[in-house]
Structure formats: C-alpha cells, structure tokens
N, C-alpha and C. Protein backbone atom coordinates (compact mmCIF):
# COMPACT_ATOMS: atom_id res chain seq x y z
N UNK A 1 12.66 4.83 -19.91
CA UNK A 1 12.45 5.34 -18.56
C UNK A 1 12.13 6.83 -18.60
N UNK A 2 12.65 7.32 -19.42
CA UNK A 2 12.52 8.75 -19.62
C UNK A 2 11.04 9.40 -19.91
N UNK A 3 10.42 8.75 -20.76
CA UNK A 3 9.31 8.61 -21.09
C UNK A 3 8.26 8.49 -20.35
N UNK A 4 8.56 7.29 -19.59
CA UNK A 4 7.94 7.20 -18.13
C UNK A 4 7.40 8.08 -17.47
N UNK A 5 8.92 8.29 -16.93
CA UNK A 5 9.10 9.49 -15.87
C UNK A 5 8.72 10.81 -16.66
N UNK A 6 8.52 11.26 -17.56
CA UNK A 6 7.83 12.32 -18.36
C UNK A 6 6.25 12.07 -18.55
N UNK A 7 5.64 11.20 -18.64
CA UNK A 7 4.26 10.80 -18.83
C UNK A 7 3.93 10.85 -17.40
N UNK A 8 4.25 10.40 -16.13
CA UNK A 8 4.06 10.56 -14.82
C UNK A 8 3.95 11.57 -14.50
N UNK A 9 4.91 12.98 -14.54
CA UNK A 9 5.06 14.29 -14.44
C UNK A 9 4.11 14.89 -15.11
N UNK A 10 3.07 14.31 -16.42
CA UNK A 10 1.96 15.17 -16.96
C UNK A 10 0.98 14.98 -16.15
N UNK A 11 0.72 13.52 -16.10
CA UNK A 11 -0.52 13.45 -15.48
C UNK A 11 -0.73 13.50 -14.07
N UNK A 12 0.69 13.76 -13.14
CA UNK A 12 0.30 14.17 -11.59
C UNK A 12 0.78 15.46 -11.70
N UNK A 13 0.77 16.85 -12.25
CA UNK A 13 0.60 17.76 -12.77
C UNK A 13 -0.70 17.78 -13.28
N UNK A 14 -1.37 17.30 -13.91
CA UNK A 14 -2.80 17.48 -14.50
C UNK A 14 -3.42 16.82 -13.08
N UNK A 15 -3.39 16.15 -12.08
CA UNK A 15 -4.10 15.30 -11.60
C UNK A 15 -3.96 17.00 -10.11
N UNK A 16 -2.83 17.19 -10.26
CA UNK A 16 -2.64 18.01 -8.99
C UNK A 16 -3.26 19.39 -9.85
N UNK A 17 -3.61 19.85 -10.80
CA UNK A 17 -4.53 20.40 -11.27
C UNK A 17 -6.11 20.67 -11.01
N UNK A 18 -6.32 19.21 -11.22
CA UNK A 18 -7.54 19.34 -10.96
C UNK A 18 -8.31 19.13 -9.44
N UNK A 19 -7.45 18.97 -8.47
CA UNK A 19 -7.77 18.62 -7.05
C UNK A 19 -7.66 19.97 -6.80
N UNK A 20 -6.62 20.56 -7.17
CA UNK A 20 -6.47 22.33 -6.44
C UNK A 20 -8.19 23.13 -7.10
N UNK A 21 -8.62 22.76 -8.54
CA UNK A 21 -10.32 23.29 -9.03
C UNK A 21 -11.30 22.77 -8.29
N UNK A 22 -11.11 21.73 -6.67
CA UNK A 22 -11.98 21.21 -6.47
C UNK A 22 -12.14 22.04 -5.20
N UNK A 23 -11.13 22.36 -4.80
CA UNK A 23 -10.91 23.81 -3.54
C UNK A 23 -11.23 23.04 -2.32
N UNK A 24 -10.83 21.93 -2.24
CA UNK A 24 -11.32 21.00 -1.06
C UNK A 24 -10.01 21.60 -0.11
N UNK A 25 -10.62 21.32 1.41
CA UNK A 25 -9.58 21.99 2.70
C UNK A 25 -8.57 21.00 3.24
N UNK A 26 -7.48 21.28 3.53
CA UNK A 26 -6.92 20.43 3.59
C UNK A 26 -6.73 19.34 4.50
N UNK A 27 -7.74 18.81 5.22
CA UNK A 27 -8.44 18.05 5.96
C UNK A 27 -8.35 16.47 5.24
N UNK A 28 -9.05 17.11 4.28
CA UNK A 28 -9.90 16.07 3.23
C UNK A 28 -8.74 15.51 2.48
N UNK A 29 -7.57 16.52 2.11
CA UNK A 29 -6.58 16.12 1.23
C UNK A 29 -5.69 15.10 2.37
N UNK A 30 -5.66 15.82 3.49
CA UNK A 30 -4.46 14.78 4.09
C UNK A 30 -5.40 13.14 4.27
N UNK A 31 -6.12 12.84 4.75
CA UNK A 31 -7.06 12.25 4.55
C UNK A 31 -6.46 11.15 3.48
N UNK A 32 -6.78 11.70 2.28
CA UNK A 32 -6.67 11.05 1.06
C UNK A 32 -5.38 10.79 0.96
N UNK A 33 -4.17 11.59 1.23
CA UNK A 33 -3.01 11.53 1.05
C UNK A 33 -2.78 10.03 1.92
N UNK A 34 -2.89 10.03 3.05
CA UNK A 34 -3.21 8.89 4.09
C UNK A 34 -3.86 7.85 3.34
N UNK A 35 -4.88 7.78 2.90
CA UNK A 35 -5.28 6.55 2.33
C UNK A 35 -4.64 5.91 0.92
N UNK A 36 -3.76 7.14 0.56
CA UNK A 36 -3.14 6.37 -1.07
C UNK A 36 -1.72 5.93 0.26
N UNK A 37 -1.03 6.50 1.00
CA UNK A 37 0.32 5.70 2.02
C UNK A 37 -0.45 4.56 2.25
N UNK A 38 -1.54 4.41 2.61
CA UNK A 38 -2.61 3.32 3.08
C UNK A 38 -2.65 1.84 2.43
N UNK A 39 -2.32 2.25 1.17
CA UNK A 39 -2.51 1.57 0.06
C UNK A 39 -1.64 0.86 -0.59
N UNK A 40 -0.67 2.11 -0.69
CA UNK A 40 0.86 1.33 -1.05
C UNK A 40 1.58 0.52 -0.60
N UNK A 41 1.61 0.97 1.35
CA UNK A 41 2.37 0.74 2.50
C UNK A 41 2.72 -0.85 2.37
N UNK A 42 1.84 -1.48 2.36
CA UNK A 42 1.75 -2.77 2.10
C UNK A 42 2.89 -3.82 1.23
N UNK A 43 2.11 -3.32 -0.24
CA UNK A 43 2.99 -3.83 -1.12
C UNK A 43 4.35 -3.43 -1.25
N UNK A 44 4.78 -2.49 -0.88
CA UNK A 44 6.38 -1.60 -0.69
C UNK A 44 7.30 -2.19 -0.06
N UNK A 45 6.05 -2.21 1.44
CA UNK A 45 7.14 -3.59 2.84
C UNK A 45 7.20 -5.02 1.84
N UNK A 46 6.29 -5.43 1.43
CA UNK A 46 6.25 -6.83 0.84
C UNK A 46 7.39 -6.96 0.12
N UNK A 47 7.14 -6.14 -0.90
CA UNK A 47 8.26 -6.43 -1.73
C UNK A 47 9.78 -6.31 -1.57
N UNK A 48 10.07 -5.75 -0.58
CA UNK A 48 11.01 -6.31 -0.07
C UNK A 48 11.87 -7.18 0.82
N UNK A 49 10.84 -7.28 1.49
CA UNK A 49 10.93 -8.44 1.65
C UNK A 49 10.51 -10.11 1.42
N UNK A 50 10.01 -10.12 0.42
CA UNK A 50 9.13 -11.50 -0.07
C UNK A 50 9.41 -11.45 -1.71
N UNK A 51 9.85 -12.43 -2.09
CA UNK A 51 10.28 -12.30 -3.59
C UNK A 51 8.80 -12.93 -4.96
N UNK A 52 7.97 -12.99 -4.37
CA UNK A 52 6.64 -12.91 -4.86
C UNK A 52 6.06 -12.35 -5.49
N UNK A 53 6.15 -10.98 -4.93
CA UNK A 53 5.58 -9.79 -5.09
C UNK A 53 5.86 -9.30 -6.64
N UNK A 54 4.56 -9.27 -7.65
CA UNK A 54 4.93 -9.36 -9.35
C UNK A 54 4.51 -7.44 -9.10
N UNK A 55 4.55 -7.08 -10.16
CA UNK A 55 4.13 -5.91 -10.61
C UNK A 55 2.80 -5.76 -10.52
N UNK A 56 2.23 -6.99 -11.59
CA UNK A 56 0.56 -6.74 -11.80
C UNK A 56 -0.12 -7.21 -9.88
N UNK A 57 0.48 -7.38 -9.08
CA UNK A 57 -0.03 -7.46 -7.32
C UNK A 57 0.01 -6.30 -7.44
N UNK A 58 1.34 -5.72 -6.99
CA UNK A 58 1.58 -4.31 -6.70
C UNK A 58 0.53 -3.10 -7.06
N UNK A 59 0.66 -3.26 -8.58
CA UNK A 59 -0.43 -1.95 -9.23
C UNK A 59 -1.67 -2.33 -8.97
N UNK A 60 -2.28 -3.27 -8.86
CA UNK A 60 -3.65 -3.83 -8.81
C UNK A 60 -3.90 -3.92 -7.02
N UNK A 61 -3.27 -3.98 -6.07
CA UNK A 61 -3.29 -3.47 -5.01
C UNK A 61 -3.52 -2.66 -4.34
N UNK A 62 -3.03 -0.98 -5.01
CA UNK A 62 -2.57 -0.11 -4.87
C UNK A 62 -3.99 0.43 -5.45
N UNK A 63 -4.56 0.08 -6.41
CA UNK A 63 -6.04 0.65 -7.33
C UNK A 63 -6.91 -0.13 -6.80
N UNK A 64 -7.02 -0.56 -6.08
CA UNK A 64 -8.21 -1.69 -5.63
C UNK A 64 -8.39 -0.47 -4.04
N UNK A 65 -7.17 -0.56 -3.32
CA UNK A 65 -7.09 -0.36 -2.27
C UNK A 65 -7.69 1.36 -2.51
N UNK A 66 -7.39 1.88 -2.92
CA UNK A 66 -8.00 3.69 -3.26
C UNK A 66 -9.54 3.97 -3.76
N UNK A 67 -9.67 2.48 -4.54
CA UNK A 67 -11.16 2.41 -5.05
C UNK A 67 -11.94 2.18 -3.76
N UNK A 68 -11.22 1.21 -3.29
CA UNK A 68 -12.41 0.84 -2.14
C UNK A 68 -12.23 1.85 -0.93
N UNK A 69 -11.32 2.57 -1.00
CA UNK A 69 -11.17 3.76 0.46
C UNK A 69 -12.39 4.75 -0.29
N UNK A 70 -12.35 5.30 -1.66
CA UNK A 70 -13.15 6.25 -2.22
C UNK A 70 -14.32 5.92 -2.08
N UNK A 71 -15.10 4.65 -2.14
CA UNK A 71 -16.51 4.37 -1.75
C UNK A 71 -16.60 4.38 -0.60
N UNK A 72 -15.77 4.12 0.31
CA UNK A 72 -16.34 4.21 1.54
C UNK A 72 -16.26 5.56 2.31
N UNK A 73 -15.33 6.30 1.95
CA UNK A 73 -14.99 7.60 2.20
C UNK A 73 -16.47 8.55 1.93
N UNK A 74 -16.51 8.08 0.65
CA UNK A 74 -17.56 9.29 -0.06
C UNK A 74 -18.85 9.00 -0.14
N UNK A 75 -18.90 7.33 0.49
CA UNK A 75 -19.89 6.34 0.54
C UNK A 75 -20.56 6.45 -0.44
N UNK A 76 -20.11 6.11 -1.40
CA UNK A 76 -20.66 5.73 -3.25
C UNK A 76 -21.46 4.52 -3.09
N UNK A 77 -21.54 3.67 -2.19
CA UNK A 77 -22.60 2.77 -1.91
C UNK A 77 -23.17 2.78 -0.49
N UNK A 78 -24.56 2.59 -0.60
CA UNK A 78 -25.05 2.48 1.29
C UNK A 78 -23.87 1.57 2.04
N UNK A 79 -22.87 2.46 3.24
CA UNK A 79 -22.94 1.40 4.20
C UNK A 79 -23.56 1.11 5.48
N UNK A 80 -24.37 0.22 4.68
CA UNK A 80 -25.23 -0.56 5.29
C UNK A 80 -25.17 -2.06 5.80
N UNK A 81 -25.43 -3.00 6.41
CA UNK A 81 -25.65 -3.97 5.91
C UNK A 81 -24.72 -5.25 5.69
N UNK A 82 -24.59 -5.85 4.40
CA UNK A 82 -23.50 -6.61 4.42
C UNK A 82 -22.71 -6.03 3.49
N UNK A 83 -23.10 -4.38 3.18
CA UNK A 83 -21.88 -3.76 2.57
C UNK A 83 -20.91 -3.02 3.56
N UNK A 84 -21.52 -2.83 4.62
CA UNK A 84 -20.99 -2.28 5.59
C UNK A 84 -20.24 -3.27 6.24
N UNK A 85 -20.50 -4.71 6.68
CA UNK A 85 -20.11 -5.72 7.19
C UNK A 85 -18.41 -6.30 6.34
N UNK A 86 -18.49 -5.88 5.12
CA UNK A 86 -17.48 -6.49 3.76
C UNK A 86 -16.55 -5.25 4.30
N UNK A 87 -16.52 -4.15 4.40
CA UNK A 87 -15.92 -2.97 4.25
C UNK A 87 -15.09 -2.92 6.40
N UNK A 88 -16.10 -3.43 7.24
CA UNK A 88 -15.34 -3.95 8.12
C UNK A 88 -14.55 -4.73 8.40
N UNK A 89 -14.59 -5.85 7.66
CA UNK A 89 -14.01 -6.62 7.83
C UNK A 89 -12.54 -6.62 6.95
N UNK A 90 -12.65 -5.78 5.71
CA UNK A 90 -11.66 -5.30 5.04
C UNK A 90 -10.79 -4.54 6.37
N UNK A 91 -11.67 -3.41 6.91
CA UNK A 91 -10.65 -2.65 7.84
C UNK A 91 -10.31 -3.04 9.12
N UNK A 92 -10.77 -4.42 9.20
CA UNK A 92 -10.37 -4.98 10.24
C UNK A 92 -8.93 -5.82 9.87
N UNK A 93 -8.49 -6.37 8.67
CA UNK A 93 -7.60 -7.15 8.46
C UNK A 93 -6.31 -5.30 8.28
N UNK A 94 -6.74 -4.32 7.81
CA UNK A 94 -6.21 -3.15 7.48
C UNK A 94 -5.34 -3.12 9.28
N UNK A 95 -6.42 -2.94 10.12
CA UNK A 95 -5.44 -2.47 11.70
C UNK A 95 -4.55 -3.52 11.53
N UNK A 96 -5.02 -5.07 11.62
CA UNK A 96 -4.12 -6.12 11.50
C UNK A 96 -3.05 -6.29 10.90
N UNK A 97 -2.70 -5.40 9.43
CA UNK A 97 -1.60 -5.05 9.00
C UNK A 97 -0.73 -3.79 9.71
N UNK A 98 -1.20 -2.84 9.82
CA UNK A 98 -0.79 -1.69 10.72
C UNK A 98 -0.05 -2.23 11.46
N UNK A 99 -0.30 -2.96 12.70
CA UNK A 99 -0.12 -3.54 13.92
C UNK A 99 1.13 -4.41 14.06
N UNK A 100 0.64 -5.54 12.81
CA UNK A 100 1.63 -6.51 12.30
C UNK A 100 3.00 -5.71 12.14
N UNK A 101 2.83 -4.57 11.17
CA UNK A 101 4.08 -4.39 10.16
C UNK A 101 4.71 -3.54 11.48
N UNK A 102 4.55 -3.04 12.44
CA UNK A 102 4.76 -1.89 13.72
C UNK A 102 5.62 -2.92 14.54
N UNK A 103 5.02 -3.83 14.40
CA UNK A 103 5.58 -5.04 15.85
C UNK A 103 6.55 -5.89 14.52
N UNK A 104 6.70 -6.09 13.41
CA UNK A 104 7.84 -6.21 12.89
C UNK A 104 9.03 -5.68 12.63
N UNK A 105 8.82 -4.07 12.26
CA UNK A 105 9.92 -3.49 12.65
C UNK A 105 10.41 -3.53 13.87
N UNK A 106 10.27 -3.60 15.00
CA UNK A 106 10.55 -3.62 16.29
C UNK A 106 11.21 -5.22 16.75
N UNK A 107 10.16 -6.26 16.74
CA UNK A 107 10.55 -7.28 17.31
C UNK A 107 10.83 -8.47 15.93
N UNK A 108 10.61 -8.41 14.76
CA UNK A 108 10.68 -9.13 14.27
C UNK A 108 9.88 -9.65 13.35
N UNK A 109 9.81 -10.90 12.52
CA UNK A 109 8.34 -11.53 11.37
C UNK A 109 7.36 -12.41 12.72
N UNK A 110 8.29 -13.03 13.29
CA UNK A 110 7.13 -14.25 14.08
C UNK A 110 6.25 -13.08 15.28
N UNK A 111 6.84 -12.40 15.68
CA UNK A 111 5.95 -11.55 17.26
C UNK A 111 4.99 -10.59 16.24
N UNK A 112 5.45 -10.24 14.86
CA UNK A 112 4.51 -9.39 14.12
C UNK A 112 3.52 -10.37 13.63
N UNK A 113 3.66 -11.38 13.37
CA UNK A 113 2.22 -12.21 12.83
C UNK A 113 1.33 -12.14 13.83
N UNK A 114 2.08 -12.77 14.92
CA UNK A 114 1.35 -13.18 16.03
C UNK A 114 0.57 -11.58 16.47
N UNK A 115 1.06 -10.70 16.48
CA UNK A 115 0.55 -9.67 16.74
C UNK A 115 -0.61 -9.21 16.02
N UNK A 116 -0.13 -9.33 14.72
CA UNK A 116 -1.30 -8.81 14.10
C UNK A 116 -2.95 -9.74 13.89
N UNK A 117 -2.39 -11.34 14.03
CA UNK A 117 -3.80 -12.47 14.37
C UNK A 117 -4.43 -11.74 15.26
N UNK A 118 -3.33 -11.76 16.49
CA UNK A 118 -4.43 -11.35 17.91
C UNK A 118 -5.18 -9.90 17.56
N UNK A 119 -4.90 -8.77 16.46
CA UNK A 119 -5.36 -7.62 16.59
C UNK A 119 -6.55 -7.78 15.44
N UNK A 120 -6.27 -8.48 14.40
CA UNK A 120 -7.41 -9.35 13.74
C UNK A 120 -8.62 -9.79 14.25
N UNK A 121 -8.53 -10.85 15.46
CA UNK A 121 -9.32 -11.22 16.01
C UNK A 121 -10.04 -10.11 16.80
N UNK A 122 -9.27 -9.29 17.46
CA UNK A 122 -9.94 -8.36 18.30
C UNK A 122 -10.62 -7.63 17.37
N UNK A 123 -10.30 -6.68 16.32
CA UNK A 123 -10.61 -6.12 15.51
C UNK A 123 -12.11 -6.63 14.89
N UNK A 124 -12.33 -7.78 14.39
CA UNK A 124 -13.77 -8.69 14.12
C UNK A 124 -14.21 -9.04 15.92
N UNK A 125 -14.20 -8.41 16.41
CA UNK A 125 -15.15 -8.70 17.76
C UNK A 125 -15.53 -7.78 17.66
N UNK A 126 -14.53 -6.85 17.75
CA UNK A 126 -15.00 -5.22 18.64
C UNK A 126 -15.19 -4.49 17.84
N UNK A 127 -14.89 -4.29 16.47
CA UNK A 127 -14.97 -3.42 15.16
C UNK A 127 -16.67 -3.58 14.47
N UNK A 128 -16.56 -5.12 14.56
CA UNK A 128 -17.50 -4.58 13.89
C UNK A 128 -18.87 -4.46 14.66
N UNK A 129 -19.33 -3.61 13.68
CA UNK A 129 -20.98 -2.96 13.71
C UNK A 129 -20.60 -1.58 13.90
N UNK A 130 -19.25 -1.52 14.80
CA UNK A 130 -18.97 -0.37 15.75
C UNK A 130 -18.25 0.82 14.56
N UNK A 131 -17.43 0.39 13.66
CA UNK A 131 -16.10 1.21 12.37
C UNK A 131 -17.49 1.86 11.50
N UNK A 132 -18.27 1.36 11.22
CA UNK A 132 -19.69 1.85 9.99
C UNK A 132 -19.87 3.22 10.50
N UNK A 133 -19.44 3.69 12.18
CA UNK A 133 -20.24 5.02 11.99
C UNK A 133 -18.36 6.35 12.31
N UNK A 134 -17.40 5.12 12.32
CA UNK A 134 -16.83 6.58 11.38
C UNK A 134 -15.97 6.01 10.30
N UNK A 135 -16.73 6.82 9.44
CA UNK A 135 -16.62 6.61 8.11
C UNK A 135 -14.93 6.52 7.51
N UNK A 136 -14.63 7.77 8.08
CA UNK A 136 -13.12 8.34 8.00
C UNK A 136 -12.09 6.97 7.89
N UNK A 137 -12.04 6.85 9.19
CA UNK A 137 -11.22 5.35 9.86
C UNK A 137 -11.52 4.55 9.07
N UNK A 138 -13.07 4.38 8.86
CA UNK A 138 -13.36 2.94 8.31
C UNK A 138 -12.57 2.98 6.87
N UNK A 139 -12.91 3.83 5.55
CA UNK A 139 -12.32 4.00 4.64
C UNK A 139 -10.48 3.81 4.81
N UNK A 140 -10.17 4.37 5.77
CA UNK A 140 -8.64 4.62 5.47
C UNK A 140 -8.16 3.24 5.70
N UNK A 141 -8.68 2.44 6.81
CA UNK A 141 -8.15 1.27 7.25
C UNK A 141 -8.75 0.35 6.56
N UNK A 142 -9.51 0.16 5.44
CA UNK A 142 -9.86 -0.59 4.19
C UNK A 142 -9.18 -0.10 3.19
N UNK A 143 -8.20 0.76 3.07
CA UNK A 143 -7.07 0.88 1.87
C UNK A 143 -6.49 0.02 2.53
N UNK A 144 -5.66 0.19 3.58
CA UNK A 144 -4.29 -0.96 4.24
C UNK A 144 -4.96 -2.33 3.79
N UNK A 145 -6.42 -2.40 4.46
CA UNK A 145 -6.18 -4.48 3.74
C UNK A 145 -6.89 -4.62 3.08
N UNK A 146 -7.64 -3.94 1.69
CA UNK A 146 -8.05 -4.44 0.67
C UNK A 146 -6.46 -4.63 0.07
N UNK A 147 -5.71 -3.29 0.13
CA UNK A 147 -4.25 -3.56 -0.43
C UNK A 147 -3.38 -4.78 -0.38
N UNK A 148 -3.64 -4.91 0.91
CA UNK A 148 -3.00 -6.15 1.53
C UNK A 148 -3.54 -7.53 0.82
N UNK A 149 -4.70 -7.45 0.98
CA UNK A 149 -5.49 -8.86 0.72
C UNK A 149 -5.37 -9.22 -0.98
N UNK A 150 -5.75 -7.84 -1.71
CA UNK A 150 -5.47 -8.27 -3.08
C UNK A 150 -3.49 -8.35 -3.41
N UNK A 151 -2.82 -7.85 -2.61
CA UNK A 151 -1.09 -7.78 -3.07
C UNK A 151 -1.05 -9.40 -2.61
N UNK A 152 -1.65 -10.23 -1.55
CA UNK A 152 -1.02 -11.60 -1.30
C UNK A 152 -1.68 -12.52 -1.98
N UNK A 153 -3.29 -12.40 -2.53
CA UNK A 153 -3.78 -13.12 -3.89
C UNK A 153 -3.10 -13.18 -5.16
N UNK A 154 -2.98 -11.89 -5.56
CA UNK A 154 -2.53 -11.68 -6.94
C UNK A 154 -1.09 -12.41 -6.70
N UNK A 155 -0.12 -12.39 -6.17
CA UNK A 155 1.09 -12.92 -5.60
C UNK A 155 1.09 -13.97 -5.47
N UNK A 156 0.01 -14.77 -5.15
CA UNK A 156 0.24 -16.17 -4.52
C UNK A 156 -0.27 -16.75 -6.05
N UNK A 157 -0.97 -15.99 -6.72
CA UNK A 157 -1.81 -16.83 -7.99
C UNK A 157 -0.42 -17.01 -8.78
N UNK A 158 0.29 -16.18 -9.00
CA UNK A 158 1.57 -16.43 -10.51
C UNK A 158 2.86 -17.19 -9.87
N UNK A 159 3.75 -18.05 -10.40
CA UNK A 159 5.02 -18.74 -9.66
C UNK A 159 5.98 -18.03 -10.25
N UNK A 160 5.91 -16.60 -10.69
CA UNK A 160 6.77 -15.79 -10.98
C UNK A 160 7.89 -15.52 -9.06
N UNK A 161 9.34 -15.42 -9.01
CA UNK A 161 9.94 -15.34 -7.93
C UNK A 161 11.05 -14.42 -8.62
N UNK A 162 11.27 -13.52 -7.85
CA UNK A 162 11.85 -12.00 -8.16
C UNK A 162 13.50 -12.65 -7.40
N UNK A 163 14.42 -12.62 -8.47
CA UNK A 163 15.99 -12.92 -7.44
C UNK A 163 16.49 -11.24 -7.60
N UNK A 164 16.36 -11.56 -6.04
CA UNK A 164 16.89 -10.26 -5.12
C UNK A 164 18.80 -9.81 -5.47
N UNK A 165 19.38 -10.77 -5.87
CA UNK A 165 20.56 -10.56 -6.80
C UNK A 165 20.90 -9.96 -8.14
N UNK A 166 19.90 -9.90 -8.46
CA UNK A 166 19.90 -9.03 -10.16
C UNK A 166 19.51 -8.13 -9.82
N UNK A 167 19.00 -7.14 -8.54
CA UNK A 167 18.79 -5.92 -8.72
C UNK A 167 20.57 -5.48 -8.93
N UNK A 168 21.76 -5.87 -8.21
CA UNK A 168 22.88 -4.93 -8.64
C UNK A 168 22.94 -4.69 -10.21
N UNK A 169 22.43 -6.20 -11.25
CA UNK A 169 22.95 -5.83 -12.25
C UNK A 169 21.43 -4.77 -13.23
N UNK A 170 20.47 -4.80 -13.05
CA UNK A 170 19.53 -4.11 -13.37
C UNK A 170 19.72 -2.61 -12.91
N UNK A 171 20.20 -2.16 -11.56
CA UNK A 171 20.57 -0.93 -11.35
C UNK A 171 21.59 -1.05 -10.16
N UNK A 172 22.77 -0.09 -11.85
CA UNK A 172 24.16 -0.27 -11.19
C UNK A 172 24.13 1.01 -10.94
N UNK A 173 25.58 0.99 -10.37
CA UNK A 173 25.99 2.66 -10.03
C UNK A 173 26.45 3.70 -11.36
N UNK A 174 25.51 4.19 -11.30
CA UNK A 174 25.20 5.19 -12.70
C UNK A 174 26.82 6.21 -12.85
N UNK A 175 27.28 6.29 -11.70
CA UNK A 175 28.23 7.30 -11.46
C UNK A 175 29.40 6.93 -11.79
N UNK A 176 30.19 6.06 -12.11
CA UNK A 176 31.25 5.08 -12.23
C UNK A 176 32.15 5.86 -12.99
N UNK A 177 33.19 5.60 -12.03
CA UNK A 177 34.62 6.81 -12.53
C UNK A 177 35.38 5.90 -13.34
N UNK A 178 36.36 6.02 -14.47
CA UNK A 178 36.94 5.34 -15.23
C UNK A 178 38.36 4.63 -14.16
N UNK A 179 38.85 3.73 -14.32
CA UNK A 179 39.69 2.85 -13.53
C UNK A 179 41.16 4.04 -14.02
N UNK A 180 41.99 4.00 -13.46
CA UNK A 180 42.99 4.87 -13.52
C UNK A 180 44.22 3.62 -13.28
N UNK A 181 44.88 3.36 -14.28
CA UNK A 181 45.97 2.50 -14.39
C UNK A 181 46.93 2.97 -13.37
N UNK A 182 47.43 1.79 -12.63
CA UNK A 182 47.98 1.77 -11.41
C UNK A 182 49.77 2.76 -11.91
N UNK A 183 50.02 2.54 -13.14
CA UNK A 183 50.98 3.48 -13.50
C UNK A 183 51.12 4.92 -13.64
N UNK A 184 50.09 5.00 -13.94
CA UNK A 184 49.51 7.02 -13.88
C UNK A 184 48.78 7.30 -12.29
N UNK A 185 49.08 6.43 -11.47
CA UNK A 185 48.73 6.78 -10.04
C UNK A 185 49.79 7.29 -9.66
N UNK A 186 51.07 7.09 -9.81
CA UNK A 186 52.46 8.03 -8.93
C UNK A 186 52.85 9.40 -10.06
C-alpha cells in the first residue's frame, strides 16, 4: 500500500506539474475538475451500493468517461453528425444519471429510476441536435454516462459479487488499544 500511495503522489505531482506549464485559466481547470467528479461519481455511488461493482468496471469507467469528455471538450473529432448524435446520446443518459442519483438521495432507488427514465426520455427528445452546440455541457455530461454505461457493462459481464461483510475484516481499526485485564482496572 505504501508503494501505492507513493507512486500516486509522483505522478499527480508530475501530472499537477505539467497542467500548471500549460498556464490554462481556471475556467478550463474547474471544468475538467468537474468532468473527472463526472466520471467517478457514478462508480463510487455504485459501489456502494451494488455488490457488482469489480475494480476492472470502476478503473475502466473512470478512463473511458475522461477520454470521451476530452474529445468532446477539445473536439478531437468533428462533432458532427452521427458523432455528434453518439456523444448526445451518451450525455443524455449522463443528465439521466445526475437526476436519478439526486432523486435517490432524497426519495429513494424506485422514485430515482423512475426519475431518471422520465429525464432520459426527455433528454433524447429535447437534447438532441440541441447539446452539439455547447460543447462544455455536452462533454461534461458524457463523462457521467459514458462512466455510467461502461461501470454497468463491465459489471454485469463478470459474476464476481463483492460481500459487503469482509470489508470489517480487510480494514480493521488500525488504532486498537491493548485489552487491560479486568484486575489491573482497580
């Protein structure tokens, strides 16, 4: 773990390096900052609640979802077309998660599905043709459900099931005071 957490600290140190040489305003950064929450948001709620949720979903979620906000952001491909049409419809299932996961914290799993279908549907009426001309939105809300869409594929493909009971014994309480014999208590 140590290792880990030391190899992480180089390269977002080198990574926060090289974004500060790019002298971009911080517009652009929150932006981006927004579209990697965008990305994660997803698989984070999932996984705790849904015992599905493998690692290789998670990370492959999370890089799918930033790849595809970065093309559309920086528009690395024409959107045009039926690339523009793929990238709506990505950020149309994206509000649909938004929406969903908003009306779950609040009311619950069943009023959040239902919520988020109906904002789905609206979203593919009224979104599209209309999300292609801002770019911004369109990108950020295609991190939320490319994230989404690849975390419940990759998930549904393996019959790997995570028991929510072995997290006590995987991470215990690190702090643990030695038991003090009930005789050396008076």
């Amino acid at each position: 773990m140590m290792l880990i957490g030391r190899g992480t600290m180089i390269v977002a140190t080198a990574a926060g390096l090289i974004f500060a040489s790019f002298k971009l305003d911080i517009l652009v950064m929150l932006v981006f900052v927004g579209a990697l929450w965008g990305a994660i948001v997803f698989p984070v709620i999932a996984s705790v609640f849904w015992n599905r949720v493998t690692n290789t979903a998670f990370t492959s979620a999370v890089i799918v979802g930033l790849l595809l906000f970065c093309v559309a952001r920086f528009e690395l491909l024409p959107i045009t077309g039926v690339t523009a049409l793929f990238f709506e419809i990505l950020a149309s299932v994206g509000a649909a998660v938004v929406i969903g996961l908003m009306v779950f914290g609040f009311l619950g799993r069943k009023i959040g599905m239902v919520a988020a279908a109906i904002t789905l549907v609206l979203m593919l009426i009224f979104a599209t043709g209309f999300l292609r001309q801002y770019m911004v939105l369109l990108a950020s809300l295609t991190a939320y459900g490319a994230s989404t869409v690849v975390c419940v594929i990759i998930s549904l493909m393996g019959d790997e099931h995570f028991d929510f009971d072995l997290i006590k014994q995987r991470v215990g309480n690190y702090d643990k005071k030695s038991e003090i014999p009930s005789s050396l208590k008076s």
